[in-house]
C-alpha atoms as a PDB file:
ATOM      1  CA  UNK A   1      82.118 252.735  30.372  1.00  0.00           C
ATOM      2  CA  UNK A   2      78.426 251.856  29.167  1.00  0.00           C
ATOM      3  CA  UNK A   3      76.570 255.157  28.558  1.00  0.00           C
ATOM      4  CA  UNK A   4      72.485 254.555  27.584  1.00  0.00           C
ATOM      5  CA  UNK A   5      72.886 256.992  24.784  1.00  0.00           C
ATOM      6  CA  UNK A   6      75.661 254.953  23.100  1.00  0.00           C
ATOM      7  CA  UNK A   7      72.630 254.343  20.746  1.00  0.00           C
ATOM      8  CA  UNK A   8      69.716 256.605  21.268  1.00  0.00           C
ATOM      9  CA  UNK A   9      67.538 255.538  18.982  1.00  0.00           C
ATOM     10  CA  UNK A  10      65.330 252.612  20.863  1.00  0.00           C
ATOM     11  CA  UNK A  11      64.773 255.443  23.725  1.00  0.00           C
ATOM     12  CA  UNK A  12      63.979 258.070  20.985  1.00  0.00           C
ATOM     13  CA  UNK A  13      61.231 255.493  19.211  1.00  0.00           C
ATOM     14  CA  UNK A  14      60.142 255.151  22.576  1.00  0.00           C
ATOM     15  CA  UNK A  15      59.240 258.447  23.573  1.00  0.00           C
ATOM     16  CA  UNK A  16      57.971 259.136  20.632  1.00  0.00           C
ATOM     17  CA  UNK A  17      55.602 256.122  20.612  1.00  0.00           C
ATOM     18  CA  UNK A  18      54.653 257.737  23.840  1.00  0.00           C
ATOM     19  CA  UNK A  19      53.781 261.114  22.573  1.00  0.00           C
ATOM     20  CA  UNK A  20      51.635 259.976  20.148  1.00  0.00           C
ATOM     21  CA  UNK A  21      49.170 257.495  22.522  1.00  0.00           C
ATOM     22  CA  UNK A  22      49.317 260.491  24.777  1.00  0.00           C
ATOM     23  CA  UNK A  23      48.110 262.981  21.449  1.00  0.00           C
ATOM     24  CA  UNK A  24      45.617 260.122  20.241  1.00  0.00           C
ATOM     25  CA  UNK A  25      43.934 260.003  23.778  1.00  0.00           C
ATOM     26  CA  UNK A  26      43.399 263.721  23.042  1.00  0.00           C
ATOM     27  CA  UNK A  27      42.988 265.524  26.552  1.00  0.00           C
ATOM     28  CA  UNK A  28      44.658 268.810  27.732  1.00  0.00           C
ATOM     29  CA  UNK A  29      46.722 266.823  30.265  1.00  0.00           C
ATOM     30  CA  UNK A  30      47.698 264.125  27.487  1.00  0.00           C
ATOM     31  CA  UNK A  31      48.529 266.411  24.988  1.00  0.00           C
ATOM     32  CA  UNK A  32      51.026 268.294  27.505  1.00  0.00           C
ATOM     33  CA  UNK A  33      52.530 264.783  28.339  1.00  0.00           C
ATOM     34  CA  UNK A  34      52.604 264.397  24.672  1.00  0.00           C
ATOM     35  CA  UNK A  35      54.975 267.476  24.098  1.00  0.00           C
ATOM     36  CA  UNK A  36      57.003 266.778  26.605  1.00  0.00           C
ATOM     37  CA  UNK A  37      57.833 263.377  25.376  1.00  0.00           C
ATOM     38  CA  UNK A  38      58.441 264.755  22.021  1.00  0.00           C
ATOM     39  CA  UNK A  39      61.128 267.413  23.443  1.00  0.00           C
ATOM     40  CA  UNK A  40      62.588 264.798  25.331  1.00  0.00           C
ATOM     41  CA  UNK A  41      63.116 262.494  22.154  1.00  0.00           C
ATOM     42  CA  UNK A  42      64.705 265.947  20.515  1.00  0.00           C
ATOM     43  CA  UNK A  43      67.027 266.179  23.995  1.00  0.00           C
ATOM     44  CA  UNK A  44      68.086 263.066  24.122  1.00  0.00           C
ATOM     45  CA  UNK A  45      69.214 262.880  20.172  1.00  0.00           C
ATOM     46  CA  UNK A  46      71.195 265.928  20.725  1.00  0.00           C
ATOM     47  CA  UNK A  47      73.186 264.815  23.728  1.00  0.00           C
ATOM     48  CA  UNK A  48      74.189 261.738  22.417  1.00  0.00           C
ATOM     49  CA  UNK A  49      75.330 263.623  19.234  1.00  0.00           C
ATOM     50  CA  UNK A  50      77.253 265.521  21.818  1.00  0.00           C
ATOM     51  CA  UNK A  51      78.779 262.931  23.714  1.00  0.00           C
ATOM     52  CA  UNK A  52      82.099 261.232  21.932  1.00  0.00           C
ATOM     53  CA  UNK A  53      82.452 257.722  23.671  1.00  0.00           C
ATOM     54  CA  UNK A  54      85.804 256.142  23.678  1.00  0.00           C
ATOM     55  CA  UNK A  55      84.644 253.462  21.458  1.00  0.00           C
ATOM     56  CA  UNK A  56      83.304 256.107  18.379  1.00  0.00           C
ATOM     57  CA  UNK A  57      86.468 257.289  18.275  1.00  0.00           C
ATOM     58  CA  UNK A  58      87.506 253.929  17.394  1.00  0.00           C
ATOM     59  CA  UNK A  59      85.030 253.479  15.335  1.00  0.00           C
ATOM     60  CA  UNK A  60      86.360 256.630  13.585  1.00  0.00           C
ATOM     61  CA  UNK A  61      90.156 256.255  13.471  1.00  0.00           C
ATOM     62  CA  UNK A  62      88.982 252.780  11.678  1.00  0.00           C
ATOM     63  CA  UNK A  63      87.027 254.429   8.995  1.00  0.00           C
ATOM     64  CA  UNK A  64      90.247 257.066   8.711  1.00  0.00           C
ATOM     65  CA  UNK A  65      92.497 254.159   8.236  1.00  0.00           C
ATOM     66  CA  UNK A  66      90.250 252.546   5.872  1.00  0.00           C
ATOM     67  CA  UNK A  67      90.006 255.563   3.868  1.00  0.00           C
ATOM     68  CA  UNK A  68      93.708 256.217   3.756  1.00  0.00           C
ATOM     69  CA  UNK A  69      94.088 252.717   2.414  1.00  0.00           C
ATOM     70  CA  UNK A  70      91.761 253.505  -0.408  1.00  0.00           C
ATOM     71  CA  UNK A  71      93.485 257.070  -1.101  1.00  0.00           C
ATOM     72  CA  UNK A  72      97.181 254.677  -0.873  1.00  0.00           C
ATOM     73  CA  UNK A  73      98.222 257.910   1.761  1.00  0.00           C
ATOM     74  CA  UNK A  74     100.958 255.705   3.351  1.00  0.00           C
ATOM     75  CA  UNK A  75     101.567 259.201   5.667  1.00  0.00           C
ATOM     76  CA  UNK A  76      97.991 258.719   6.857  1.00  0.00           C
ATOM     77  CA  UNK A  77      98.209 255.197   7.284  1.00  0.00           C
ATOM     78  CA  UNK A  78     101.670 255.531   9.843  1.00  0.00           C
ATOM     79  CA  UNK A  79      99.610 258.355  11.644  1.00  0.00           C
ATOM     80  CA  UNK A  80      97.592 255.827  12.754  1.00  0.00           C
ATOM     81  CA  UNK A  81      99.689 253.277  13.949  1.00  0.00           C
ATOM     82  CA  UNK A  82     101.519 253.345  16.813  1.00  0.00           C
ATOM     83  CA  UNK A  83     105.013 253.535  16.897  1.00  0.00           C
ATOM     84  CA  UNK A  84     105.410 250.508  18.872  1.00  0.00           C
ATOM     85  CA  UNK A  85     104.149 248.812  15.890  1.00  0.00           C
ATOM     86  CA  UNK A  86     106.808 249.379  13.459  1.00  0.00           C
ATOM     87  CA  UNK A  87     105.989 245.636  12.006  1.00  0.00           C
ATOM     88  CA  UNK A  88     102.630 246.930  11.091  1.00  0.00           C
ATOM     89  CA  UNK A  89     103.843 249.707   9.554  1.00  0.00           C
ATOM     90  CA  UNK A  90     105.991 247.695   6.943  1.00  0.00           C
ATOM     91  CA  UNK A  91     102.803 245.413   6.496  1.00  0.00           C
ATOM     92  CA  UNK A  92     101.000 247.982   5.269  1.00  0.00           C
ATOM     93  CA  UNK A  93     103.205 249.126   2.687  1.00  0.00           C
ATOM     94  CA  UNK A  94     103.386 245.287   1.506  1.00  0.00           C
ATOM     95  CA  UNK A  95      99.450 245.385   1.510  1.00  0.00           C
ATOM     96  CA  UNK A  96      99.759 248.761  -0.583  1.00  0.00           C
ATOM     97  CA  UNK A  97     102.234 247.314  -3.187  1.00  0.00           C
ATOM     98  CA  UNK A  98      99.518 243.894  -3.603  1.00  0.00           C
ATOM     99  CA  UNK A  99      96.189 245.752  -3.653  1.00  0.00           C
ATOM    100  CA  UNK A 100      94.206 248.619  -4.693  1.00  0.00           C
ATOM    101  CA  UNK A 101      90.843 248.893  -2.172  1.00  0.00           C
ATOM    102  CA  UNK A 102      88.130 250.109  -4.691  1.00  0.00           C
ATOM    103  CA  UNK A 103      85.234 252.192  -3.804  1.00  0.00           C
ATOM    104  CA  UNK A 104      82.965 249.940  -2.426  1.00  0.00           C
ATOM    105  CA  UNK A 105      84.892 248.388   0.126  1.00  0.00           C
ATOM    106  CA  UNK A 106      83.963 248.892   3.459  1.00  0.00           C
ATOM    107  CA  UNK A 107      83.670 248.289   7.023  1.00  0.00           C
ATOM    108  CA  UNK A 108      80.544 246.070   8.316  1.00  0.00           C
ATOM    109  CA  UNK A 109      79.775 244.353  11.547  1.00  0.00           C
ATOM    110  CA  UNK A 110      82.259 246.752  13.352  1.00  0.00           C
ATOM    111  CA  UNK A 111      82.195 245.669  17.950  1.00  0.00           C
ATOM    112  CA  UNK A 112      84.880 247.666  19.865  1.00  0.00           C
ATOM    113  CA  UNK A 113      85.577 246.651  23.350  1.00  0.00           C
ATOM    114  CA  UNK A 114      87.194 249.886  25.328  1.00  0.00           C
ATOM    115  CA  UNK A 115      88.936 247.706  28.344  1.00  0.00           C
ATOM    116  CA  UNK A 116      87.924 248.938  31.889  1.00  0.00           C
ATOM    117  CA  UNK A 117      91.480 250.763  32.238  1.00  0.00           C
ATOM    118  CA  UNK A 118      89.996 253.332  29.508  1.00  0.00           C
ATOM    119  CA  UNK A 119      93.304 253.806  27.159  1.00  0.00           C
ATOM    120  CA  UNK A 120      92.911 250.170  25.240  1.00  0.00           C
ATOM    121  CA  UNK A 121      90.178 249.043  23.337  1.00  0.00           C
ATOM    122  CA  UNK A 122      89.602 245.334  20.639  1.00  0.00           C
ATOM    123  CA  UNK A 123      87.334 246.050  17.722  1.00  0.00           C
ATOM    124  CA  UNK A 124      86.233 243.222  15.836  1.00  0.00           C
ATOM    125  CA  UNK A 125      85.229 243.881  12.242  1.00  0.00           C
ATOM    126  CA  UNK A 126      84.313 242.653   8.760  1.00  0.00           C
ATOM    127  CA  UNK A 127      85.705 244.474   5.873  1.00  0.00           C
ATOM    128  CA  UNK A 128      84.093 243.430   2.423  1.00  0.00           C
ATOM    129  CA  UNK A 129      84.415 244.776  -1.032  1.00  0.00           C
ATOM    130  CA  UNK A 130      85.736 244.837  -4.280  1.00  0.00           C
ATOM    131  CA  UNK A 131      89.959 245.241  -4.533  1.00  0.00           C
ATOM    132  CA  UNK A 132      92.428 244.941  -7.707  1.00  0.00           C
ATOM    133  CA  UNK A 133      95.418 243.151  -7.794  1.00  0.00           C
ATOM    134  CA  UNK A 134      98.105 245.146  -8.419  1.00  0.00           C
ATOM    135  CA  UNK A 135     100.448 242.532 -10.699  1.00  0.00           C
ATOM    136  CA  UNK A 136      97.864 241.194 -12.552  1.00  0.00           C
ATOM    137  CA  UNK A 137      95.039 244.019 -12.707  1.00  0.00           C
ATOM    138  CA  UNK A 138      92.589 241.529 -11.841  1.00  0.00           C
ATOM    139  CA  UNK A 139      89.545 242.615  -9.391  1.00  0.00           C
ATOM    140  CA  UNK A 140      88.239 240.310  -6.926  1.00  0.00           C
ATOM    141  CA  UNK A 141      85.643 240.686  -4.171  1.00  0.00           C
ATOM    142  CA  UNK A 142      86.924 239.637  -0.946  1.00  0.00           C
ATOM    143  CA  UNK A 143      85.829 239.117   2.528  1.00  0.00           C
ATOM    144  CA  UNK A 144      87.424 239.671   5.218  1.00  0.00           C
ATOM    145  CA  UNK A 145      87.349 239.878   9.158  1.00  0.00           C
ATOM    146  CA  UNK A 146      89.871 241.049  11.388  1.00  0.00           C
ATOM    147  CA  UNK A 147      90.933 241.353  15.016  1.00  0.00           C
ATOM    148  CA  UNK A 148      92.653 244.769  16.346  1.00  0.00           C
ATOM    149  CA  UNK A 149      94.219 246.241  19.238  1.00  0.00           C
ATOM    150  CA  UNK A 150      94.292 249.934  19.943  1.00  0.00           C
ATOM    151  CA  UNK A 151      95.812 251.818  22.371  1.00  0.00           C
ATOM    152  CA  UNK A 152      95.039 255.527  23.192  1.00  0.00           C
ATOM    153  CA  UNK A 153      98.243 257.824  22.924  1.00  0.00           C
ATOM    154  CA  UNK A 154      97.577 261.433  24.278  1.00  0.00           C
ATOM    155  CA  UNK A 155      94.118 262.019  22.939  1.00  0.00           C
ATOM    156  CA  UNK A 156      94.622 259.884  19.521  1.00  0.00           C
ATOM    157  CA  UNK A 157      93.584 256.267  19.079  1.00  0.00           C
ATOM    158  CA  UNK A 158      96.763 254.434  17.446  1.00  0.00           C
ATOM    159  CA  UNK A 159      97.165 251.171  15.991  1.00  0.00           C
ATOM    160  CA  UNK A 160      98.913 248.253  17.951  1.00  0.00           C
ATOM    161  CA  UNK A 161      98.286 245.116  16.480  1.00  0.00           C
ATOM    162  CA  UNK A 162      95.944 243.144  13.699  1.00  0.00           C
ATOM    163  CA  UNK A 163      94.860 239.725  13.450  1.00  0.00           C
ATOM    164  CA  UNK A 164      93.388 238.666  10.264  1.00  0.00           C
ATOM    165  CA  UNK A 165      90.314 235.919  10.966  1.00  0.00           C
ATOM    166  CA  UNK A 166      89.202 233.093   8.182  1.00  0.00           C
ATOM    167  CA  UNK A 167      85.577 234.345   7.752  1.00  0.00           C
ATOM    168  CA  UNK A 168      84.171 231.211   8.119  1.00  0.00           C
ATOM    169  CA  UNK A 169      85.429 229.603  11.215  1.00  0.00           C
ATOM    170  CA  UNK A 170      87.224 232.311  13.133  1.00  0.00           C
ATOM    171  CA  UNK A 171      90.880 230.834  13.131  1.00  0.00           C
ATOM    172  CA  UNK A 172      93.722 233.280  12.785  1.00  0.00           C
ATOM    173  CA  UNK A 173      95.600 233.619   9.207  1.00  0.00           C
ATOM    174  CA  UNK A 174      98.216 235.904   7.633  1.00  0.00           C
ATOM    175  CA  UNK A 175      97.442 239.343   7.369  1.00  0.00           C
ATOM    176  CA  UNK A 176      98.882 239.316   3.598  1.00  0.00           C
ATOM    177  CA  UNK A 177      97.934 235.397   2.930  1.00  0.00           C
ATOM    178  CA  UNK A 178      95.530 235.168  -0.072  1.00  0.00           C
ATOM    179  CA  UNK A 179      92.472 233.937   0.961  1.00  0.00           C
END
């Protein structure tokens, strides 16, 4: 489901590009119009901070898993995953014992798709940043871009399945190649 205040701020800029034409022209009438748009803008920034879409909850469960990466909270991390993905599970443990995320590393360029049925949703994402190798102790910068699947179980967002994507071209490679 599309909803118009998925990003609020181009109808926000608008009104209030409105209200001030309307408070430059200067009239009675104008000025009304003017403070109308402006309480408009204000109405429409606090229902969209109000509404949760589907897809922002994504967005969020991504930025929890990211985090729990770069706190190594392995009991976060299988929160988050579903457990029809036992796999991934054991892949991120792997990816624990290889790397330390640093900081800096974060989540950029982040598109989730909820499917029309509501309870799955692909989000597309580049993760870039700094990370230390955990045999040798030497820190990299890496970039990344990856491919998930997530499936809504009761009213969480849980992991299904990752594909890791060559930044360059697109093609699918290992999760844990290095690369």
């Amino acid at each position: 489901m599309f909803w118009l205040t998925e990003n609020p701020w181009p109808v926000i800029m608008i009104l209030v590009g409105i209200a001030a034409v309307a408070m430059i022209l200067g009239s009675t009438k104008w000025r009304s119009a003017g403070v109308v748009c402006l309480l408009a803008a204000v109405g429409v920034y606090f229902v969209e901070t109000s509404i949760v879409t589907p897809a922002e909850e994504v967005e969020a469960q991504l930025q929890t898993m990211l985090n729990a990466f770069r706190e190594r909270d392995q009991n976060s991390i299988d929160r988050a995953i579903a457990e029809e993905s036992p796999k991934l599970r054991t892949t991120a443990v792997q990816g624990l014992e290889m790397v330390t995320l640093t900081k800096d590393f974060h989540i950029k360029d982040l598109e989730v798709t909820v499917h029309p049925d509501g309870k799955t949703a692909d989000a597309h994402l580049r993760a870039n940043g700094t990370l230390k190798l955990n045999r040798s102790d030497m820190v990299t910068r890496v970039f990344t871009r990856w491919q998930t699947v997530w499936k809504q179980i009761g009213t969480e967002w849980r992991l299904t399945e990752v594909k890791r994507l060559d930044p360059v071209n697109g093609n699918e490679i290992g999760i844990l190649d290095a690369r």
